[in-house]
Protein backbone atom coordinates (compact mmCIF):
# COMPACT_ATOMS: atom_id res chain seq x y z
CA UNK A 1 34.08 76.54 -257.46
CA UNK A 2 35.57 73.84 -255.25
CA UNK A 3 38.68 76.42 -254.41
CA UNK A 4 35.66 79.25 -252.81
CA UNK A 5 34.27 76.19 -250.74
CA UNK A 6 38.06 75.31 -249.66
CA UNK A 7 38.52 79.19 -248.81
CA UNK A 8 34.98 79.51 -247.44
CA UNK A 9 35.66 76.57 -245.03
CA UNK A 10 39.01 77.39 -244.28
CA UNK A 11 37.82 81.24 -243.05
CA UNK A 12 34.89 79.32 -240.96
CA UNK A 13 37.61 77.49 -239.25
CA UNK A 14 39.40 79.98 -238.02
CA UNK A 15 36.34 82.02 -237.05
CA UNK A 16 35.76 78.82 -234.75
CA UNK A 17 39.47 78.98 -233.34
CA UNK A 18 39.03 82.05 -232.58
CA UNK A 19 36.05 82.36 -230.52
CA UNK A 20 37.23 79.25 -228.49
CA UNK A 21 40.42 80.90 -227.80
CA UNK A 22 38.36 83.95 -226.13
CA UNK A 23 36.17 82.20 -224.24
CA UNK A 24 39.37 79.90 -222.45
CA UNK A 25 41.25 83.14 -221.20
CA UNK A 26 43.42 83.52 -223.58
CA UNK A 27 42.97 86.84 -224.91
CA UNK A 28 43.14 90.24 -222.89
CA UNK A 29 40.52 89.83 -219.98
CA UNK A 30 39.06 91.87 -217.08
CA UNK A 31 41.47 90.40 -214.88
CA UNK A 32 44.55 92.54 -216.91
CA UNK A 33 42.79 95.56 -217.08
CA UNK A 34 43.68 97.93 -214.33
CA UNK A 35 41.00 98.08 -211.82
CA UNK A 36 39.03 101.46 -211.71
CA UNK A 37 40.05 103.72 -208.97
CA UNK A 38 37.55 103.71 -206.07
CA UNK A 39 34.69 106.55 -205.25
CA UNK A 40 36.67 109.10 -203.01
CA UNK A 41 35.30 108.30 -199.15
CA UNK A 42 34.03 111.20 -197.36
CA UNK A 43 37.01 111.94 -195.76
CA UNK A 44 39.21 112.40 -198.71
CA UNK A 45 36.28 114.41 -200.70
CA UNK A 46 37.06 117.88 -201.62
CA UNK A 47 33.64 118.72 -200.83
CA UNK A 48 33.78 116.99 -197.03
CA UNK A 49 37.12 117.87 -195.59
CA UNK A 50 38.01 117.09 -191.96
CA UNK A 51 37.08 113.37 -191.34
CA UNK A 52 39.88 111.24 -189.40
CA UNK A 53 41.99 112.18 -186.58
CA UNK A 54 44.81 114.37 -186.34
CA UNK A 55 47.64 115.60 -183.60
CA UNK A 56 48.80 119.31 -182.78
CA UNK A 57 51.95 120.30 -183.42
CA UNK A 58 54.11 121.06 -180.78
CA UNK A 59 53.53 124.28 -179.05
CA UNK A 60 50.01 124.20 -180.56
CA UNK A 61 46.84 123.09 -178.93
CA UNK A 62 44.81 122.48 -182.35
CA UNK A 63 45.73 119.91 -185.11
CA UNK A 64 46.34 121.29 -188.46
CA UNK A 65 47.03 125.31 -187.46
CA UNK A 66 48.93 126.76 -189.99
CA UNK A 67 51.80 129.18 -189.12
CA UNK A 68 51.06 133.21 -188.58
CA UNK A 69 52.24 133.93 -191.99
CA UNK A 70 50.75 131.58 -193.90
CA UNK A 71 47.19 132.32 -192.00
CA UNK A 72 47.76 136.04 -193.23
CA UNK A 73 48.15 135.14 -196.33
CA UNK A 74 44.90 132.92 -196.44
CA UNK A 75 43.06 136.02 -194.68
CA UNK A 76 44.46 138.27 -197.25
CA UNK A 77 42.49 135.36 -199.99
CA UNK A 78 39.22 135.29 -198.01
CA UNK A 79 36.06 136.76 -199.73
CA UNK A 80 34.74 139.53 -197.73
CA UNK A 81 30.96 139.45 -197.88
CA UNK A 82 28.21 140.55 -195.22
CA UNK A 83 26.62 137.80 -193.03
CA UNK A 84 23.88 135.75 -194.51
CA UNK A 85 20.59 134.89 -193.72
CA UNK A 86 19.91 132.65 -190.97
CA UNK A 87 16.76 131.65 -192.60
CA UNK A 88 16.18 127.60 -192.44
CA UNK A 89 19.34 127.16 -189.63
CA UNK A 90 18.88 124.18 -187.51
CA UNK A 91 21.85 122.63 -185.23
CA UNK A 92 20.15 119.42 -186.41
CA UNK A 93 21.32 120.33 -189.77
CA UNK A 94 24.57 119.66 -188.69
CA UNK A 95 24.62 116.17 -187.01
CA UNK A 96 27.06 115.71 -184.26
CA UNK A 97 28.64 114.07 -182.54
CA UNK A 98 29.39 111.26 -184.89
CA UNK A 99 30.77 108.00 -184.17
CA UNK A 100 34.39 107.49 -184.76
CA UNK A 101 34.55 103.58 -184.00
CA UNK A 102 35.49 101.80 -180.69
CA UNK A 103 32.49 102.63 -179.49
CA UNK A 104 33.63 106.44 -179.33
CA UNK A 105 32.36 110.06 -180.46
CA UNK A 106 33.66 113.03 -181.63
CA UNK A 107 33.47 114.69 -177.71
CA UNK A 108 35.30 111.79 -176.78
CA UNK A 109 37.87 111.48 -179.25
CA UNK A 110 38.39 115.56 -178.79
CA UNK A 111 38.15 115.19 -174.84
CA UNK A 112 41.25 112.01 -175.12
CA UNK A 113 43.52 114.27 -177.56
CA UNK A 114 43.10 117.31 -175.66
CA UNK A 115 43.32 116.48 -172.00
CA UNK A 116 46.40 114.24 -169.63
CA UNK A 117 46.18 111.33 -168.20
CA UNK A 118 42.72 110.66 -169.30
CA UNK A 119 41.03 107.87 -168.48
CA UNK A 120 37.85 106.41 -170.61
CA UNK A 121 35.50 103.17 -169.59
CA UNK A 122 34.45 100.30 -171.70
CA UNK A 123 31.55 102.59 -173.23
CA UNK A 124 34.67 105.52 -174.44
CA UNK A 125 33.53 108.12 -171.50
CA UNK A 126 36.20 109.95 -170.20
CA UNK A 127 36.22 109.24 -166.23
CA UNK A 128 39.38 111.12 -165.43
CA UNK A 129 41.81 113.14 -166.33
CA UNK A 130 42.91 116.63 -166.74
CA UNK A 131 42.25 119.44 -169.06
CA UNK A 132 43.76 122.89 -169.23
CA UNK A 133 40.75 125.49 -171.11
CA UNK A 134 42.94 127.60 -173.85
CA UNK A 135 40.44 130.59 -173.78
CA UNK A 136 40.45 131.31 -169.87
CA UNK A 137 43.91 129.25 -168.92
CA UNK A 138 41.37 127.02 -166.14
CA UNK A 139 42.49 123.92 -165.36
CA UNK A 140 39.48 121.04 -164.83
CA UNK A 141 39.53 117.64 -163.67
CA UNK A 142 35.85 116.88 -164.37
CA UNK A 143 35.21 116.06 -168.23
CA UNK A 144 31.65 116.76 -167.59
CA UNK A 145 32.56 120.97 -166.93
CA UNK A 146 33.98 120.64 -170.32
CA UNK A 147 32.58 121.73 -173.82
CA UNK A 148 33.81 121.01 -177.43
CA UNK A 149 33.67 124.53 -178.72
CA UNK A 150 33.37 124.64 -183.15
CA UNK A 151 36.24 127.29 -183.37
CA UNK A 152 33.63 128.69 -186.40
CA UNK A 153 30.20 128.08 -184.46
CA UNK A 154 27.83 126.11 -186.52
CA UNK A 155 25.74 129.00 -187.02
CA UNK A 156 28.27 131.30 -187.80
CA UNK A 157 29.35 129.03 -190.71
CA UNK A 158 25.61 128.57 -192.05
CA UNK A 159 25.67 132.45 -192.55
CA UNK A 160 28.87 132.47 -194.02
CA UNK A 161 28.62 129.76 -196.38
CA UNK A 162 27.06 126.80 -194.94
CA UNK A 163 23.52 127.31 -195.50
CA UNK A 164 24.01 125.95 -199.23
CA UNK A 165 26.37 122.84 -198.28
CA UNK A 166 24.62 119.51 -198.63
CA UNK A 167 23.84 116.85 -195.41
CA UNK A 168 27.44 115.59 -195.75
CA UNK A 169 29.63 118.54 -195.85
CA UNK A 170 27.79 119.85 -192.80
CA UNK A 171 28.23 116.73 -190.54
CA UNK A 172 32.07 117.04 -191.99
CA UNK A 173 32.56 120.65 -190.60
CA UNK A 174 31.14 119.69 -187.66
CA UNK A 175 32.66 116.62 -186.43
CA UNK A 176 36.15 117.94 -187.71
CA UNK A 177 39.40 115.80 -186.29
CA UNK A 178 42.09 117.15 -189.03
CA UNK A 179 41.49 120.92 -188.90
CA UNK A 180 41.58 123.26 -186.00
CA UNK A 181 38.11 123.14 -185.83
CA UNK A 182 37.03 121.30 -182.25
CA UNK A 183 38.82 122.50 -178.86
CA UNK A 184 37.98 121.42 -175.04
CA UNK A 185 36.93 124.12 -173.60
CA UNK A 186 35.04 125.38 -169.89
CA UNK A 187 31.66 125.29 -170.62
CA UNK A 188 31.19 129.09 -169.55
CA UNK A 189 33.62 130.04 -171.93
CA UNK A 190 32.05 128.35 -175.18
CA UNK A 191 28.43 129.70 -173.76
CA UNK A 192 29.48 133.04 -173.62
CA UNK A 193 31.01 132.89 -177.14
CA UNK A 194 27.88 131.40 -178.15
CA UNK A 195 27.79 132.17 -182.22
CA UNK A 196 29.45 134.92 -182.77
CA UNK A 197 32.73 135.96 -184.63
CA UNK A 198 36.15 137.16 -183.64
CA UNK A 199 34.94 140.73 -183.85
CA UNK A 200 32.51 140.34 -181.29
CA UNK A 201 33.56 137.78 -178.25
CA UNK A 202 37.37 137.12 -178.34
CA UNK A 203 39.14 134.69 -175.43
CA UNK A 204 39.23 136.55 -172.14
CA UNK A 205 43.01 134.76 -171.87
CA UNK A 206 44.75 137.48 -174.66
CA UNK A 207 47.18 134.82 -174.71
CA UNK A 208 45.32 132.56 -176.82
CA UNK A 209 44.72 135.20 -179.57
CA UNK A 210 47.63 134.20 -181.78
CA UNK A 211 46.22 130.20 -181.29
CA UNK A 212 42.64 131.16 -182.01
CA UNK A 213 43.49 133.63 -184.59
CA UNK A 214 45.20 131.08 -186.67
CA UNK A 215 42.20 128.34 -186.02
CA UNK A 216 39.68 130.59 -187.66
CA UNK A 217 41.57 131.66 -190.32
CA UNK A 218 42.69 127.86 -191.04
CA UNK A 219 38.75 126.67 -190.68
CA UNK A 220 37.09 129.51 -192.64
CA UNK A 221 39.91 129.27 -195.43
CA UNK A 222 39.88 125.25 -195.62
CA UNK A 223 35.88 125.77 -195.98
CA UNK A 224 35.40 128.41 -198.31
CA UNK A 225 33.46 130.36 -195.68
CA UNK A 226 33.54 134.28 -196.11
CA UNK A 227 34.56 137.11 -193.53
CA UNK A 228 32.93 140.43 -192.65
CA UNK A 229 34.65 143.28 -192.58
CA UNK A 230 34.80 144.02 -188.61
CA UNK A 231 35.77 140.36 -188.80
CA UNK A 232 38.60 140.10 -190.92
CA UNK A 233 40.19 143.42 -188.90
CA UNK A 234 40.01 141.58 -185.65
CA UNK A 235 41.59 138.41 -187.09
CA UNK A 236 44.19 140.55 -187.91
CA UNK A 237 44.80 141.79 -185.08
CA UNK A 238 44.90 138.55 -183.28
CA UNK A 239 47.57 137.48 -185.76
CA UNK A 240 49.64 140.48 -185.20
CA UNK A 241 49.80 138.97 -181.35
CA UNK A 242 51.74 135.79 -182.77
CA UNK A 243 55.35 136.00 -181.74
CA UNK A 244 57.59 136.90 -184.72
């Protein structure tokens, strides 16, 4: 009997050691545990590509063109499908410009990479410089006759894919610094390309073809947006005018 109250006591003490140890840090705490990777940011979501800035290559006027072949290649991938509904499209549905910090927008970020010598005041307006239009070849010193053309209008991408995106992956597209998505352009240009696709407006200036033919491809593969027919022909067409 007196051995089961030695053992009984004995078991109670270490119990006691025990939970004192915990509680002073010496066991395995939070602090040695590996720290829980964060939420992925909207730029670095699969389902919001595009946010951030990016540079053309050289020879290129967009950021992130991929070569001739390889935009072949993703034409060759895209799904072919007939244009949807435009049912429920708003350009509010796709808020632009957004801020990009420093007190600057997308236009203005867009207007800085694509132009020379550009100036900007203390509220990020460009005030001078000098931009050269890649669909007509014009040359403008006034950022004011320029527009930021979306390579894949906003409503072309709503009927190709868009309408079913959510709030976020809309403002993405739109406000898109990585892909070849936004382009300084004359503003009679972008009005008289207005909406529609490849098949029906190209860039008066054939020598922009190869340039433009690559951007949509790039934008409509990176986006999972689908290609008509007619469409798909004449962005082959404007590959085929890429120098081998």
């Amino acid at each position: 009997m007196g051995r089961q109250i030695r053992v009984r006591g004995a078991a109670l003490a270490v119990s006691v050691l025990l939970a004192v140890a915990g509680c002073s840090g010496t066991g395995t705490t939070d602090k040695d545990a590996k720290p829980s990777a964060p939420p992925p940011s909207a730029g670095t979501s699969p389902s919001a590509p595009g946010a951030g800035d990016a540079k053309p290559a050289a020879g290129d006027v967009l950021p992130g063109l991929v070569t001739a072949q390889v935009a072949r290649t993703r034409l060759a991938a895209l799904k072919v499908a007939p244009p949807g509904t435009m049912a429920g499209y708003s350009r509010a549905k796709f808020t632009h410009w957004a801020e990009q910090g420093n007190k600057c927008d997308t236009r203005e970020v867009v207007l800085k990479r694509d132009g020379k010598d550009v100036t900007q005041d203390s509220e990020c307006k460009a005030v001078s410089g000098t931009w050269k239009s890649l669909y007509d070849g014009v040359v403008v010193t006034e950022a004011s006759k320029m527009d930021i053309d979306h390579i894949v209008p906003l409503a072309e991408g709503w009927r190709s894919g868009a309408a079913g995106w959510d709030a976020a992956q809309r403002k993405a597209f739109a406000n898109d610094l990585t892909h070849p998505q936004l382009l300084s352009v004359t503003a009679a240009t972008n009005r008289s390309k207005g909406d529609q696709s490849p098949d029906l407006w190209q860039p008066p200036d054939k020598s922009s073809w190869c340039q433009y033919g690559r951007a949509w491809t790039t934008v409509k593969s990176t986006y999972g947006l689908t290609v008509t027919e007619p469409e798909k022909k004449m962005l082959g067409t404007m590959l085929d005018s890429c120098a081998a």
